[in-house]
PDB file of N, CA and C in Angstrom:
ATOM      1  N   UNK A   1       1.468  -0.938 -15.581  1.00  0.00           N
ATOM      2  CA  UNK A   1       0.156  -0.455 -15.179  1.00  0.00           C
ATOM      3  C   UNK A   1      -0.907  -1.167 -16.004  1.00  0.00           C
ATOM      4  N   UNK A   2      -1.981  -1.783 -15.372  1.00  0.00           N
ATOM      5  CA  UNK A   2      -2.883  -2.690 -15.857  1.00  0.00           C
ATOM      6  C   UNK A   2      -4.368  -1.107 -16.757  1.00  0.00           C
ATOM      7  N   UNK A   3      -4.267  -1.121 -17.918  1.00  0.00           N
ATOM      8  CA  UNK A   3      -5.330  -0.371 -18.826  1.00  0.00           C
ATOM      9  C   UNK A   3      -6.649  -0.384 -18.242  1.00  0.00           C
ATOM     10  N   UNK A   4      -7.109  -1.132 -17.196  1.00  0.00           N
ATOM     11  CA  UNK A   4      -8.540  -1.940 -17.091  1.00  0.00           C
ATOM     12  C   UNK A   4      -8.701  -1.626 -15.686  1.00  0.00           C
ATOM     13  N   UNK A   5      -7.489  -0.649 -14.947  1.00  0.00           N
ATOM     14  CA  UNK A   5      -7.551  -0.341 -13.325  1.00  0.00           C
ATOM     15  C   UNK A   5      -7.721   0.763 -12.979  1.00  0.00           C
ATOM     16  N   UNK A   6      -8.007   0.865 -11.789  1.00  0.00           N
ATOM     17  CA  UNK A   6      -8.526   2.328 -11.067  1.00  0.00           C
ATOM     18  C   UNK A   6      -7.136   2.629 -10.032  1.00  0.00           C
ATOM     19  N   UNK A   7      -6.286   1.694 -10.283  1.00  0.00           N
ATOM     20  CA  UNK A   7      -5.063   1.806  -9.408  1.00  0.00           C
ATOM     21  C   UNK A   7      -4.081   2.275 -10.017  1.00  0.00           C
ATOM     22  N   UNK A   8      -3.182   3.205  -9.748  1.00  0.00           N
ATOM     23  CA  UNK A   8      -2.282   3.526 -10.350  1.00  0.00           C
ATOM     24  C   UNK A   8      -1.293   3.557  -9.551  1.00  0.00           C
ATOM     25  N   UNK A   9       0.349   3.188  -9.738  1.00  0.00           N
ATOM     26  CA  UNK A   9       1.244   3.069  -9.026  1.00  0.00           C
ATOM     27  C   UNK A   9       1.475   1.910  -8.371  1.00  0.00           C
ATOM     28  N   UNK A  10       2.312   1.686  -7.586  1.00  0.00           N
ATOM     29  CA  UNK A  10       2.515   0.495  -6.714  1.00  0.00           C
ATOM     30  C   UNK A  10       2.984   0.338  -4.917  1.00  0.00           C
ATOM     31  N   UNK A  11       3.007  -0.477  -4.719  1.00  0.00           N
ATOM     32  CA  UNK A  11       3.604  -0.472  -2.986  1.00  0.00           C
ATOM     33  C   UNK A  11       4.811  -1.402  -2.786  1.00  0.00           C
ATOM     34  N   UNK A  12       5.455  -0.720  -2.156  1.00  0.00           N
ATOM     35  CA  UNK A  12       7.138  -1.354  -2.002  1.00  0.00           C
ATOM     36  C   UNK A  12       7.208  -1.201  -0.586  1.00  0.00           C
ATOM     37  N   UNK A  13       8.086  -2.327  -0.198  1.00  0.00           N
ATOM     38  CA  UNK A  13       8.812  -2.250   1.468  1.00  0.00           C
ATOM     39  C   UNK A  13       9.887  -1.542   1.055  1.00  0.00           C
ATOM     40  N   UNK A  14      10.670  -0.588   2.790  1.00  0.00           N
ATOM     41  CA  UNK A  14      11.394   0.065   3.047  1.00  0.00           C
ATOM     42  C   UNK A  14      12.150  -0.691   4.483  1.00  0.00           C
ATOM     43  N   UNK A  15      13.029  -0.783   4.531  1.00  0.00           N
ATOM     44  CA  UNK A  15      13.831  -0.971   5.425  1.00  0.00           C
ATOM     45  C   UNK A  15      13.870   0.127   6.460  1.00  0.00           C
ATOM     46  N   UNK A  16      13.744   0.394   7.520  1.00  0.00           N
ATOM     47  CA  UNK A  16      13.362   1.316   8.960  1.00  0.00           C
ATOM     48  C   UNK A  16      15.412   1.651   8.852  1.00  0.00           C
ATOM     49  N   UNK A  17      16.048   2.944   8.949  1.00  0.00           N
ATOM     50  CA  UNK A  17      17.041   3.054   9.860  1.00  0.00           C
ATOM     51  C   UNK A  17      17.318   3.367  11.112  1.00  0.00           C
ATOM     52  N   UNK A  18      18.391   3.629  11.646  1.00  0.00           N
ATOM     53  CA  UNK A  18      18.843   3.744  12.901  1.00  0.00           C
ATOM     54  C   UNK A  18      17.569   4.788  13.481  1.00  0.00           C
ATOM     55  N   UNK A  19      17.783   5.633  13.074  1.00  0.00           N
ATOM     56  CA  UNK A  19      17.177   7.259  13.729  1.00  0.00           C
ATOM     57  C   UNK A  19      15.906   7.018  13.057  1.00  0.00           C
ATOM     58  N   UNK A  20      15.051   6.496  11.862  1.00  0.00           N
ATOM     59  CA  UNK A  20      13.903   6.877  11.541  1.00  0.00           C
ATOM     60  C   UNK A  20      12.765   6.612  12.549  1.00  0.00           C
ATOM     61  N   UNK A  21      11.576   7.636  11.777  1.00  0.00           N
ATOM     62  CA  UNK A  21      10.174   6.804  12.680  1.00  0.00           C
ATOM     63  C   UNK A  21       9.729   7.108  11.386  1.00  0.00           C
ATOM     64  N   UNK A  22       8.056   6.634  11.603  1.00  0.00           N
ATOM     65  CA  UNK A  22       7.331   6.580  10.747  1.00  0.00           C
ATOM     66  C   UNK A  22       7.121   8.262   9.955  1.00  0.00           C
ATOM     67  N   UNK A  23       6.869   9.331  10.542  1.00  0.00           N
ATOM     68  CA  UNK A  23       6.944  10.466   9.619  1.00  0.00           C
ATOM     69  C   UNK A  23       8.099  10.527   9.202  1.00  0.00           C
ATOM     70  N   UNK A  24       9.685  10.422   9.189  1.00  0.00           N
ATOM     71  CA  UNK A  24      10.278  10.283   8.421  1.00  0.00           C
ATOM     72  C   UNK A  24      10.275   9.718   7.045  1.00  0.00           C
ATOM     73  N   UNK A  25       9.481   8.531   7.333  1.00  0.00           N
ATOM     74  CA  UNK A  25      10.207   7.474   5.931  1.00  0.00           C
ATOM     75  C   UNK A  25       8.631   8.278   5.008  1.00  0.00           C
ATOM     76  N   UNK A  26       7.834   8.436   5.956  1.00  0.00           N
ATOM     77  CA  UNK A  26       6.515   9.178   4.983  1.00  0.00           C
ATOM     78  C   UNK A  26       7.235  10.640   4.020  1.00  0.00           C
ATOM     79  N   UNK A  27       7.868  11.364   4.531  1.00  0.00           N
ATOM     80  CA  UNK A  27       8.398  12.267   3.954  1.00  0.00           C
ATOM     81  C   UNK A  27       9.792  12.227   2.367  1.00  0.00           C
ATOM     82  N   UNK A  28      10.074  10.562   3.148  1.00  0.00           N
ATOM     83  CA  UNK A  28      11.252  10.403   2.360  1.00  0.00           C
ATOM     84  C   UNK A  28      10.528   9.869   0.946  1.00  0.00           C
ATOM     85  N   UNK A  29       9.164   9.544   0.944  1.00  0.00           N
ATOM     86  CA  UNK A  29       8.612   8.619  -0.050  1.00  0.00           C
ATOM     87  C   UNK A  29       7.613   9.304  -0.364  1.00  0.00           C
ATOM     88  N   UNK A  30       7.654  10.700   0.188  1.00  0.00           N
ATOM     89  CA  UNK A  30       6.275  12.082  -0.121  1.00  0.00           C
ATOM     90  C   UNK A  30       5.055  11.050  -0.516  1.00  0.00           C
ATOM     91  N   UNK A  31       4.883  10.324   0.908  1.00  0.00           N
ATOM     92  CA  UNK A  31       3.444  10.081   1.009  1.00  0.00           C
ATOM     93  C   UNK A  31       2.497  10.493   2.364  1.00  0.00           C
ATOM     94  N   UNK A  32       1.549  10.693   2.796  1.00  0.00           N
ATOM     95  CA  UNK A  32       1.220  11.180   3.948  1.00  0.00           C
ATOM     96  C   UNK A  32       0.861  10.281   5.210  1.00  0.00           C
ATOM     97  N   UNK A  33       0.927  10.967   6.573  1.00  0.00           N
ATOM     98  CA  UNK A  33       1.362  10.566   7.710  1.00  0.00           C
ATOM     99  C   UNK A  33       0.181   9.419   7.527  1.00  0.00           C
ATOM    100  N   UNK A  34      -1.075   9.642   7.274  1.00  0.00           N
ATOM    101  CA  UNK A  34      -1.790   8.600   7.504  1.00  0.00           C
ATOM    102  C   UNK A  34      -2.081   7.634   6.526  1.00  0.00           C
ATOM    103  N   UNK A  35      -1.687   7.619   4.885  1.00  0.00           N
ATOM    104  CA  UNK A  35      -0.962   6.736   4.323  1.00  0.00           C
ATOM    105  C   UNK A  35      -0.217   5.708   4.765  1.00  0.00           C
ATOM    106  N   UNK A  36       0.854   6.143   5.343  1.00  0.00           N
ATOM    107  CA  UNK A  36       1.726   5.375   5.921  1.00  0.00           C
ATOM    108  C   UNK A  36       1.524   4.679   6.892  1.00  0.00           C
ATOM    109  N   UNK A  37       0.559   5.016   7.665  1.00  0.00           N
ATOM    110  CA  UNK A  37       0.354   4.771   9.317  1.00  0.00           C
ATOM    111  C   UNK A  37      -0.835   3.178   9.000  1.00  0.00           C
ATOM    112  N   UNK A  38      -1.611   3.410   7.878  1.00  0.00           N
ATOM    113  CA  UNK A  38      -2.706   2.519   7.537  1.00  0.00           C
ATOM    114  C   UNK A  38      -2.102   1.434   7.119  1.00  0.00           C
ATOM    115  N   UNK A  39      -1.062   1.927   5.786  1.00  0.00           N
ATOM    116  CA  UNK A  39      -0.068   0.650   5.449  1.00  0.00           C
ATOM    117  C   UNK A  39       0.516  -0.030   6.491  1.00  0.00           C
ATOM    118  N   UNK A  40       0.343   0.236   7.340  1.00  0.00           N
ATOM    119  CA  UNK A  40       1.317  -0.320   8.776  1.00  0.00           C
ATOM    120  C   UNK A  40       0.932  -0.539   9.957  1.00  0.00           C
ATOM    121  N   UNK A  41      -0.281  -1.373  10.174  1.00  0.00           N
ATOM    122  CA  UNK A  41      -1.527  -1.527  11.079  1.00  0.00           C
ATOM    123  C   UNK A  41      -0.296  -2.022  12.457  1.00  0.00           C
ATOM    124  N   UNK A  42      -0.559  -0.988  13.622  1.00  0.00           N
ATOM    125  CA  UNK A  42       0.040  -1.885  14.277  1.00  0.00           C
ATOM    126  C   UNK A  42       1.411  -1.536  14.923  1.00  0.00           C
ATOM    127  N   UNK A  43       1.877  -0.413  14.044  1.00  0.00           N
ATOM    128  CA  UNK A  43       3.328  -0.329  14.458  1.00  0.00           C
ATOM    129  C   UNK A  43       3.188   1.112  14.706  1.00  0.00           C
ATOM    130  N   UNK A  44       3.980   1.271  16.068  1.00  0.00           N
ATOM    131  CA  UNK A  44       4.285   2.336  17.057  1.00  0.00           C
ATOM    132  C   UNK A  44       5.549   3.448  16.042  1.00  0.00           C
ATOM    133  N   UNK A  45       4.153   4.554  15.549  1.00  0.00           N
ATOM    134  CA  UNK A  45       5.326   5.525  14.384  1.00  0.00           C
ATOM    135  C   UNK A  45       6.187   6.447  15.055  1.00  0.00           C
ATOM    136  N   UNK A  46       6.271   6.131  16.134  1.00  0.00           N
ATOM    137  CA  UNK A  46       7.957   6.856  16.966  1.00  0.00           C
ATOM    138  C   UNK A  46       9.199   5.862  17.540  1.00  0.00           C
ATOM    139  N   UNK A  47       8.438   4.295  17.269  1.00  0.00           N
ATOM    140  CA  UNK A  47       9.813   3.510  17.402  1.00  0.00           C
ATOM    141  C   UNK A  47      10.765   3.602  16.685  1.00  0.00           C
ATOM    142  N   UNK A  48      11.837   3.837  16.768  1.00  0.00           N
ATOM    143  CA  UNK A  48      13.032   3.590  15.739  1.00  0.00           C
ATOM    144  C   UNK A  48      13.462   2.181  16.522  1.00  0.00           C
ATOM    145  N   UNK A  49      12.683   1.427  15.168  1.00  0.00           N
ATOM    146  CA  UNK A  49      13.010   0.045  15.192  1.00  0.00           C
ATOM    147  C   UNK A  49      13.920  -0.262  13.820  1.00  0.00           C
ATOM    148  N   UNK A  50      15.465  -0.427  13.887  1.00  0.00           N
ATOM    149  CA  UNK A  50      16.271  -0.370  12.627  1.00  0.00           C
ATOM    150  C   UNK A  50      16.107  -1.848  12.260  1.00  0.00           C
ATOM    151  N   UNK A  51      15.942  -1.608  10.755  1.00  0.00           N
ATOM    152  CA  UNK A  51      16.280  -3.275  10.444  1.00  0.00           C
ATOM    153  C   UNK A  51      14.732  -3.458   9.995  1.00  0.00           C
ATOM    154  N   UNK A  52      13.941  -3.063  10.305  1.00  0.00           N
ATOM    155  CA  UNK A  52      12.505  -3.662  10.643  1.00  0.00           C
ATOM    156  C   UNK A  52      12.091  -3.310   9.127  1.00  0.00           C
ATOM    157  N   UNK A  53      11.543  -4.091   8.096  1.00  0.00           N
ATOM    158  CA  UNK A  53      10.857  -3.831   6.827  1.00  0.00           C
ATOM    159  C   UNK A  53       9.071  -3.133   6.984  1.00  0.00           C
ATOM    160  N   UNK A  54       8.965  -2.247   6.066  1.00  0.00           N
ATOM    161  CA  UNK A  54       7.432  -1.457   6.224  1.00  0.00           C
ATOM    162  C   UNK A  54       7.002  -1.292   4.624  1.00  0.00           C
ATOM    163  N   UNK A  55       5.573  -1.257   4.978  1.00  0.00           N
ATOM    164  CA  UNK A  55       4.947  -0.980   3.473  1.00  0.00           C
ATOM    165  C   UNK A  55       4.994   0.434   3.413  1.00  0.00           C
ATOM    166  N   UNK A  56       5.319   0.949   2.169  1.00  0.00           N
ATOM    167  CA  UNK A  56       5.272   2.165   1.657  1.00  0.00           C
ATOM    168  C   UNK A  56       4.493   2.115   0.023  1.00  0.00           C
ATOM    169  N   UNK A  57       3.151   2.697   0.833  1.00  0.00           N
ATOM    170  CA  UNK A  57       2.559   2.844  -0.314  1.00  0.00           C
ATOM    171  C   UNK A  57       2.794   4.071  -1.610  1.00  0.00           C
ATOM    172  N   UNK A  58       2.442   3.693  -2.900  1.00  0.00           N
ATOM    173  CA  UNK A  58       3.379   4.401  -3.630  1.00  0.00           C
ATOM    174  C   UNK A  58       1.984   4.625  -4.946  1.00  0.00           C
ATOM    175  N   UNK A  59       0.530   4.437  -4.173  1.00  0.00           N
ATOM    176  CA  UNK A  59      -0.382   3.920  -5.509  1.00  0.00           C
ATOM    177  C   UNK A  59      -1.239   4.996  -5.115  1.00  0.00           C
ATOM    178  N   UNK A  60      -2.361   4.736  -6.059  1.00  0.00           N
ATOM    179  CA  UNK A  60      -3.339   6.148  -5.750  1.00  0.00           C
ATOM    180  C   UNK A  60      -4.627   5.995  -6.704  1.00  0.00           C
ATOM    181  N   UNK A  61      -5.542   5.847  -6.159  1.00  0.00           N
ATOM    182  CA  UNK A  61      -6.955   5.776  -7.366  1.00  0.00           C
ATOM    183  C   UNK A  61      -7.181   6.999  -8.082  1.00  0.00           C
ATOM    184  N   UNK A  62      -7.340   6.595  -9.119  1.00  0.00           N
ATOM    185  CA  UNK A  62      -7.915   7.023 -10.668  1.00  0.00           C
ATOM    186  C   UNK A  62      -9.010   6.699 -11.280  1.00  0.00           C
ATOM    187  N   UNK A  63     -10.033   7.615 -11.225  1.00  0.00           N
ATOM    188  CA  UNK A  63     -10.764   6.338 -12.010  1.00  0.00           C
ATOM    189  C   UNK A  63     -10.716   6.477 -13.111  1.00  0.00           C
ATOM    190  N   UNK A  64     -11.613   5.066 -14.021  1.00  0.00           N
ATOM    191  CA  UNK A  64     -10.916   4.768 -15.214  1.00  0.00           C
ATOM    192  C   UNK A  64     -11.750   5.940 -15.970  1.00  0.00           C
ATOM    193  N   UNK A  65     -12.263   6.697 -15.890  1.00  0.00           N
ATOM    194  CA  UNK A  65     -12.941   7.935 -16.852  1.00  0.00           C
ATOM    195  C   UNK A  65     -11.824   9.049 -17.214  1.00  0.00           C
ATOM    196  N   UNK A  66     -10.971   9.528 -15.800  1.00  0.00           N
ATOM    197  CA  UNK A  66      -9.475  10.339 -15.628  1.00  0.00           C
ATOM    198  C   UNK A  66      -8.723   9.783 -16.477  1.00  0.00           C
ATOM    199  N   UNK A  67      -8.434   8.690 -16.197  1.00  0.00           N
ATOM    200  CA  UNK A  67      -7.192   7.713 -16.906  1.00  0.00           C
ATOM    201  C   UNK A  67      -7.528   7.670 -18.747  1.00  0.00           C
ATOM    202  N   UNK A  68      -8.689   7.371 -18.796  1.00  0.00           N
ATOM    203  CA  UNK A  68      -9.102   7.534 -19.965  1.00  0.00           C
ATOM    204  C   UNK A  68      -8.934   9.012 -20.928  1.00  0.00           C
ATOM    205  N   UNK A  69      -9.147  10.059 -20.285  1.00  0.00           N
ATOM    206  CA  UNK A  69      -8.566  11.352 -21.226  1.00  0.00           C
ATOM    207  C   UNK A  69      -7.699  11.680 -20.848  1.00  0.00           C
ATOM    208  N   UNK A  70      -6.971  11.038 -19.773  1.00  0.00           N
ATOM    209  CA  UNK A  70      -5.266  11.211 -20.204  1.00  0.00           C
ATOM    210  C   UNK A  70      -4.217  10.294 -21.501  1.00  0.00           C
ATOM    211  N   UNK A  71      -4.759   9.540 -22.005  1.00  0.00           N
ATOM    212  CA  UNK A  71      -3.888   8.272 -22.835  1.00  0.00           C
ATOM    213  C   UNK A  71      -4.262   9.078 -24.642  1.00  0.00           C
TER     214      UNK A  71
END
């Protein structure tokens, strides 16, 4: 985590399975439906498309005043 950011956390791809859609993998990564849906401009969140890689965002603003009386 960069001392000097308002970002906290990070974003990772997920691999889609057989049966998922998009509120699934949001639940599996307890982030919300429209989190997920933004990370993913574009893609139809009831395809179960297996195989298919997705952003799962995993970050969240702070600003640096918060961050600061937490350390």
């Amino acid at each position: 985590m960069d001392p000097k950011s308002d970002i906290v956390g990070y974003v990772q791809k997920t691999t889609v399975g057989k049966d998922d859609t998009l509120p699934d993998i949001a639940r599996r990564f307890d982030v919300g439906y429209e989190e997920i849906l933004t990370a993913n401009p574009g893609v139809d969140p009831w395809l179960r498309a297996s195989g298919a890689r997705l952003w799962c965002p995993r970050s969240s603003y702070c600003p640096l005043l918060l961050t600061k009386a937490w350390s």
